[in-house]
Protein backbone atom coordinates (compact mmCIF):
# COMPACT_ATOMS: atom_id res chain seq x y z
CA UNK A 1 0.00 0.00 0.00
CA UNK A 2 1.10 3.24 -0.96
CA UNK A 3 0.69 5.96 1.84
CA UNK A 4 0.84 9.58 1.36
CA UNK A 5 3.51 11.68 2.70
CA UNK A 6 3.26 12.46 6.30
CA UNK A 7 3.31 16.09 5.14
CA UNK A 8 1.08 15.97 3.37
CA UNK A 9 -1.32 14.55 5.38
CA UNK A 10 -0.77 16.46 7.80
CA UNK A 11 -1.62 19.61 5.59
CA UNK A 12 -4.54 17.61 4.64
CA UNK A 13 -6.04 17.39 8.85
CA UNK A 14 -4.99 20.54 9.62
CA UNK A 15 -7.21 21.91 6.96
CA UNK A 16 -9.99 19.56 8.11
CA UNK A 17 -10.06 20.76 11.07
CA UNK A 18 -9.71 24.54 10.33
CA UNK A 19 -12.52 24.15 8.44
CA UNK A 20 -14.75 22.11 11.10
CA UNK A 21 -17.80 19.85 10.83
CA UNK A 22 -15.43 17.33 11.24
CA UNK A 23 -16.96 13.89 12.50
CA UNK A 24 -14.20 11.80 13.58
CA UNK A 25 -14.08 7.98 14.43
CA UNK A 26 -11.68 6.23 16.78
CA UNK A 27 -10.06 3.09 15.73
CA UNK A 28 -8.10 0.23 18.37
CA UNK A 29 -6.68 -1.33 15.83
CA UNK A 30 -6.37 -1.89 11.99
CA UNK A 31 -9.17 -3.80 11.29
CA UNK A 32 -11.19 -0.91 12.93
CA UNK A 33 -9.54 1.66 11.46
CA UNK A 34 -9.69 0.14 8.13
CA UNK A 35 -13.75 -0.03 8.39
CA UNK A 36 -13.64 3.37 9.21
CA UNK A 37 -11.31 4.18 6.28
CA UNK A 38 -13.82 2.36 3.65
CA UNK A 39 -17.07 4.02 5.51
CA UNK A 40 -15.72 7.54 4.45
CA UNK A 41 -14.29 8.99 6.44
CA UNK A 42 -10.98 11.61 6.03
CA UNK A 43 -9.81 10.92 8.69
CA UNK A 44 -9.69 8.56 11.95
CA UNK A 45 -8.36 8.69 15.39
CA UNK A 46 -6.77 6.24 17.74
CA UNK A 47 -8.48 5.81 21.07
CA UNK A 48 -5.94 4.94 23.83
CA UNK A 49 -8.82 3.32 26.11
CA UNK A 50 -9.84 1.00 22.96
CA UNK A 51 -6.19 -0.15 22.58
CA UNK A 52 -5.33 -0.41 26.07
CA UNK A 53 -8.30 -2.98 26.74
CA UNK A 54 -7.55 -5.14 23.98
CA UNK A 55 -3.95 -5.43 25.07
CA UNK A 56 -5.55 -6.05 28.42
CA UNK A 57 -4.65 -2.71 30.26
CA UNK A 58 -6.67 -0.23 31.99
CA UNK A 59 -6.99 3.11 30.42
CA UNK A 60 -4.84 6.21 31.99
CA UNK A 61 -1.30 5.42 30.97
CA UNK A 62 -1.18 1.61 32.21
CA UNK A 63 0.20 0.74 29.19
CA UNK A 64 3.95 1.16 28.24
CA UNK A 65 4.69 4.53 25.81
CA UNK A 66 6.65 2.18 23.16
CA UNK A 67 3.44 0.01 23.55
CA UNK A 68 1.21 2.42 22.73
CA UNK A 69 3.34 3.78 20.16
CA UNK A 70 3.47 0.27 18.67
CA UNK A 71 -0.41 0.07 18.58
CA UNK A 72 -0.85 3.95 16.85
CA UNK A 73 1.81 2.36 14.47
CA UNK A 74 0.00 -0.35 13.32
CA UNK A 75 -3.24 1.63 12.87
CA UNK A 76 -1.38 4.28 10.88
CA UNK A 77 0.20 2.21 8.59
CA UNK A 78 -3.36 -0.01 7.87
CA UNK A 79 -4.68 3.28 6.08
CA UNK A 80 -4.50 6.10 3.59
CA UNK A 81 -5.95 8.89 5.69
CA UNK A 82 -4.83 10.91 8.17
CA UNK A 83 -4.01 9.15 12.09
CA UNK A 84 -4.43 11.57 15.01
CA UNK A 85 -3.12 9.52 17.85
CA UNK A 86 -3.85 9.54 21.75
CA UNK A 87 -0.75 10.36 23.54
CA UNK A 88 -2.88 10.99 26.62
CA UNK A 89 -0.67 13.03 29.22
CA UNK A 90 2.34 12.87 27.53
CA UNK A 91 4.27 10.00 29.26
CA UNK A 92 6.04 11.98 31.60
CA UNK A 93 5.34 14.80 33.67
CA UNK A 94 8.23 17.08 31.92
CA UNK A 95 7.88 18.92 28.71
CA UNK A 96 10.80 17.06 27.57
CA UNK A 97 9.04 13.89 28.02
CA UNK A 98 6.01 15.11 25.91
CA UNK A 99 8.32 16.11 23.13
CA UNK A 100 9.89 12.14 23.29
CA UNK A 101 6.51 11.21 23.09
CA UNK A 102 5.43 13.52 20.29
CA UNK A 103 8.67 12.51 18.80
CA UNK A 104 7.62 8.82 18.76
CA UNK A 105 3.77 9.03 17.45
CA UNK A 106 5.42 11.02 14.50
CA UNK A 107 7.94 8.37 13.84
CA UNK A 108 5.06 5.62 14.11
CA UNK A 109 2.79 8.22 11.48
CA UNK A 110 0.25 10.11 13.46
CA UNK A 111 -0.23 13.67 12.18
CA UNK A 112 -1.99 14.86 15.56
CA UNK A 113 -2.32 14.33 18.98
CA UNK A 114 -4.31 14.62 22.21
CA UNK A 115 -2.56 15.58 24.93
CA UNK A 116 -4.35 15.68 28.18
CA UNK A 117 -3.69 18.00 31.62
CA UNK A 118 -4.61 15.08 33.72
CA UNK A 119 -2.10 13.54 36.10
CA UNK A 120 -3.49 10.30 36.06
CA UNK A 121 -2.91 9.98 40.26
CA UNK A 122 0.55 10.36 40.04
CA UNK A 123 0.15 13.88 42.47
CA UNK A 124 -2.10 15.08 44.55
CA UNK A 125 -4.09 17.29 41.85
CA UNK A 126 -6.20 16.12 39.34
CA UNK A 127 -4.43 18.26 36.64
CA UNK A 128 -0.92 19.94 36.12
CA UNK A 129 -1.20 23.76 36.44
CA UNK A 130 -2.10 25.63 33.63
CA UNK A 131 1.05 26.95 33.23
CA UNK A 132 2.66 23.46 33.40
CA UNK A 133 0.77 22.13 30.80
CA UNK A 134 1.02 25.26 28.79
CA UNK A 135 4.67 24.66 28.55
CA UNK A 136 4.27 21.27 28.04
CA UNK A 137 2.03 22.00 24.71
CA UNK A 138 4.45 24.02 23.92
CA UNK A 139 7.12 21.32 24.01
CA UNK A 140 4.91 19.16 21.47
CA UNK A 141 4.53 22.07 19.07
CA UNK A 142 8.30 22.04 19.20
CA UNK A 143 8.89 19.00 18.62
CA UNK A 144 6.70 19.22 15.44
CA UNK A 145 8.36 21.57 14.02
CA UNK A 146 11.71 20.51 14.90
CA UNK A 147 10.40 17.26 11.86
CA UNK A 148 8.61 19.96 9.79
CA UNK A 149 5.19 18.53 10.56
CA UNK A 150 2.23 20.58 10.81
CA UNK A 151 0.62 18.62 13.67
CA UNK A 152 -2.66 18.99 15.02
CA UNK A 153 -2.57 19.37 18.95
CA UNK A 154 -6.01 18.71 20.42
CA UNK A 155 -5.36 19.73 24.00
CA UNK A 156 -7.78 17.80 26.35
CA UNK A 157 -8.62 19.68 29.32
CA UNK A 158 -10.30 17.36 32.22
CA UNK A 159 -11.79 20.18 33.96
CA UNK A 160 -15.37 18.21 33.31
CA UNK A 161 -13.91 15.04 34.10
CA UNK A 162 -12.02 15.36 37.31
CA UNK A 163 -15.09 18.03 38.41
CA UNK A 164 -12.49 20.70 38.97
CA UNK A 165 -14.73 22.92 40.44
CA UNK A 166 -18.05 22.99 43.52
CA UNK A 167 -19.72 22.87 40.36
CA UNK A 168 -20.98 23.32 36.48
CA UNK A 169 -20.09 26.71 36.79
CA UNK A 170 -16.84 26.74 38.08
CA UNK A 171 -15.99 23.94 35.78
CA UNK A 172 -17.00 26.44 32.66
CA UNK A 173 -15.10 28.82 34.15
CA UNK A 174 -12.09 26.70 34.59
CA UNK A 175 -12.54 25.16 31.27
CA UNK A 176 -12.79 28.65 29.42
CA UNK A 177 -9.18 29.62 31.31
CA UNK A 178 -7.35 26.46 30.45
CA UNK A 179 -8.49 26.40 27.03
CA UNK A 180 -7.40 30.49 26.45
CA UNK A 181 -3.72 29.58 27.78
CA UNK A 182 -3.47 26.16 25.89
CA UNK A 183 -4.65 27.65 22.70
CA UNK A 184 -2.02 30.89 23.26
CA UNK A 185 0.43 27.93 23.97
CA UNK A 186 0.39 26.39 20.63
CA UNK A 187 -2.38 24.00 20.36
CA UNK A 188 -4.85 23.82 17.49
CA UNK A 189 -7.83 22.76 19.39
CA UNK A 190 -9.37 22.82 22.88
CA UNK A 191 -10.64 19.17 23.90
CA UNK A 192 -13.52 19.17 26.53
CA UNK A 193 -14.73 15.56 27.15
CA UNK A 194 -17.99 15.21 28.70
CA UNK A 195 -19.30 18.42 27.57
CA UNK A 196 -22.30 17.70 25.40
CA UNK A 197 -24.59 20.46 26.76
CA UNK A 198 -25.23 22.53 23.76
CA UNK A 199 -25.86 25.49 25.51
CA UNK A 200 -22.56 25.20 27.47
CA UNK A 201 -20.43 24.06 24.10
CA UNK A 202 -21.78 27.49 22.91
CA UNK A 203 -20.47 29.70 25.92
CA UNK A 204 -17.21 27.74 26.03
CA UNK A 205 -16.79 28.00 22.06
CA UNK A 206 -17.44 31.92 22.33
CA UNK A 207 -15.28 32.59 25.80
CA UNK A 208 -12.22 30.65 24.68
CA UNK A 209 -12.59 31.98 20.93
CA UNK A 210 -11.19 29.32 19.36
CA UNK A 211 -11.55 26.00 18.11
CA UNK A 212 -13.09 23.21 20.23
CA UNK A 213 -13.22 19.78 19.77
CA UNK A 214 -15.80 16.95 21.86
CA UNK A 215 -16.20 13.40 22.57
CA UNK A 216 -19.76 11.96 22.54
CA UNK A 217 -21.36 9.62 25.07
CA UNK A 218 -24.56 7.56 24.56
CA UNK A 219 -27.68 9.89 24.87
CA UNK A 220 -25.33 13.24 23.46
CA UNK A 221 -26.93 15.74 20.90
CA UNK A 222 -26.56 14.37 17.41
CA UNK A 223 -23.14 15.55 16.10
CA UNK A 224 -24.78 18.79 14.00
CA UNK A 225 -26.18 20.13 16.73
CA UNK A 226 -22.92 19.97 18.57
CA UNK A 227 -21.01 21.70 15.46
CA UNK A 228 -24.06 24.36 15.29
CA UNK A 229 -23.61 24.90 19.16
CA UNK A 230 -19.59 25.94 18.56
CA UNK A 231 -17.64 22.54 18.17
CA UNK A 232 -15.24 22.30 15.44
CA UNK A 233 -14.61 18.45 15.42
CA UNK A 234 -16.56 15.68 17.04
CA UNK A 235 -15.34 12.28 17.44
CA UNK A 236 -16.32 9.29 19.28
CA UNK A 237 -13.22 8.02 22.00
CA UNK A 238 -13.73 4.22 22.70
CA UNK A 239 -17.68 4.23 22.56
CA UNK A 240 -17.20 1.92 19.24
CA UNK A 241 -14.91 -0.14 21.16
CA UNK A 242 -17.30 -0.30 23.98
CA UNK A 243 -20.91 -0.68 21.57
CA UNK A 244 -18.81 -3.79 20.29
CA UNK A 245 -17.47 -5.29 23.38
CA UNK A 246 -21.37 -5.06 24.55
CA UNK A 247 -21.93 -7.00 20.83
CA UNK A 248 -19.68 -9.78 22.12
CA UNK A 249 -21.11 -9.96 25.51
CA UNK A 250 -24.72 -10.43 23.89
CA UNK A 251 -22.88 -13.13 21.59
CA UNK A 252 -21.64 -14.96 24.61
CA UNK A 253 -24.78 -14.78 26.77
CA UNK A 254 -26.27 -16.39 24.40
CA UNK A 255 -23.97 -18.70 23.35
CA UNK A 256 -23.67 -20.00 26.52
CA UNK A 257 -27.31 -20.05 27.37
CA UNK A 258 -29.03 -21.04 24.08
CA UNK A 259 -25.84 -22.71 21.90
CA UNK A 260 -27.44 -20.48 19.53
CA UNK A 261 -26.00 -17.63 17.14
CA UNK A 262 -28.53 -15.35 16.02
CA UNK A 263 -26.49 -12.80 18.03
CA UNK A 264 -23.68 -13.32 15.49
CA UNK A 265 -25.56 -13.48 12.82
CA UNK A 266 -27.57 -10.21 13.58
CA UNK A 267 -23.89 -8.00 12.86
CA UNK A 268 -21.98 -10.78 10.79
CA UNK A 269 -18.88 -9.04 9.21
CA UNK A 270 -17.94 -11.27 6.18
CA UNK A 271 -14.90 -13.07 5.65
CA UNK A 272 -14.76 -11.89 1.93
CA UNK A 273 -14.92 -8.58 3.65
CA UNK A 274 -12.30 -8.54 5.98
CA UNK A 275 -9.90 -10.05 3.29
CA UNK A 276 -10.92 -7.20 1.67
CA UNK A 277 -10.14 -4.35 4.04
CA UNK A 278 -6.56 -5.70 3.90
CA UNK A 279 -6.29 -6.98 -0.11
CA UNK A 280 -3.86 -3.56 -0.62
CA UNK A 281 -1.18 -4.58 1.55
């Protein structure tokens, strides 16, 4: 298979992203990410959650950098389109260990990255000061250009997820701070998981003024009311992973049950079809 220059692909997600509207899918591995590829879409995302539970890890940097590396890897190389890959928090508390990290993904073909402000337990605080992880951004973009890459840094602020605030409105407020500094910082997006409150996504959107990007959950807004409310990109984390892990479970309840298969047959994926996803390589 013959895949385009990282440059240029690079070019080609940073324009899809400046431009917005852009649903994005999150692949755990390359069968995945080649279904994703042949549905359409420009682009796909790793999700380090997905990966890490099929290697059997917990999410939240349980699994080894050069592991996950491995994984974003073997996901970019199954497909033509642009990989943005979950680096979640970098590796390493240091800037200079999120520019080894941002290092790696671009040797393994990503073109973006997430990079979260989450400590994952390893202190006290939920999340590394803004400051910290503004300087720590700023290492990535560095790295980048250091390899003349245009990548695409979607910086993932937890503020929702860690509830780092008495409440919704302190969480906003946070949210709207962190994003300001990270954007000024050098990333390309702001990355707010759990917000799906349309009226929220609006205020954030116009407060930070600048790009955001979310991550659905089952029972969030369809995706256009999320881009007409202020987001920029939508994507979907491991809920795929999950939707089919909850697939299997359905296949072996009944399985084991029934010795039946109409669970299987219900969202068979043909063999002629998988050979196919892979008949390029």
């Amino acid at each position: 298979m013959n895949r385009p220059d990282q440059e240029s692909l690079a070019l080609r997600f940073r324009d899809l992203n400046r431009k917005g509207g852009l649903l994005l899918p999150n692949a755990w591995d390359a069968a995945s990410a080649c279904v994703f590829e042949k549905a359409g879409f420009p682009a796909i995302g790793t999700t380090s959650a997905g990966i890490a539970y099929s290697r059997g890890w917990r999410d939240g940097q349980q699994m080894k950098r050069v592991d996950m590396v491995r994984e974003i890897a073997v996901i970019a190389n199954a497909v033509r389109v642009p990989v943005t890959a979950d680096i979640e928090a970098g590796y390493g508390a240091r800037p200079a260990d999120v520019a080894e990290t941002v290092e790696a993904a671009l040797e393994a073909g990503a073109v973006g990255a997430n990079l979260e402000d989450n400590t994952h337990g390893t202190r006290e605080e939920p999340l590394y000061g803004i400051d910290e992880q503004a300087a720590r951004i700023a290492a990535a973009r560095a790295a980048a250009d250091r390899r003349g890459i245009a990548l695409v840094i979607n910086a993932r602020t937890d503020t929702f997820f860690a509830e780092v605030g008495a409440d919704i409105e302190e969480q906003t407020v946070a949210t709207i701070e962190r994003g300001r500094a990270y954007l000024k910082a050098g990333a390309d997006l702001v990355f707010v998981p759990l917000l799906i409150e349309p009226a929220i996504v609006r205020r954030v959107a116009d407060e930070i003024a600048g790009p955001i990007s979310l991550m659905i959950l089952p029972g969030a807004p369809p995706a256009e009311t999320l881009f007409v409310a202020g987001a920029k990109r939508v994507s979907i984390g491991p809920a795929a992973m999950l939707a089919a892990l909850g697939v299997l479970a359905e296949i072996a309840d009944e399985m084991r049950r029934k010795g039946t298969w109409s669970s299987i047959e219900r969202s068979f994926y043909g063999f002629g079809e998988a050979e196919g996803l892979f008949a390029s390589r």
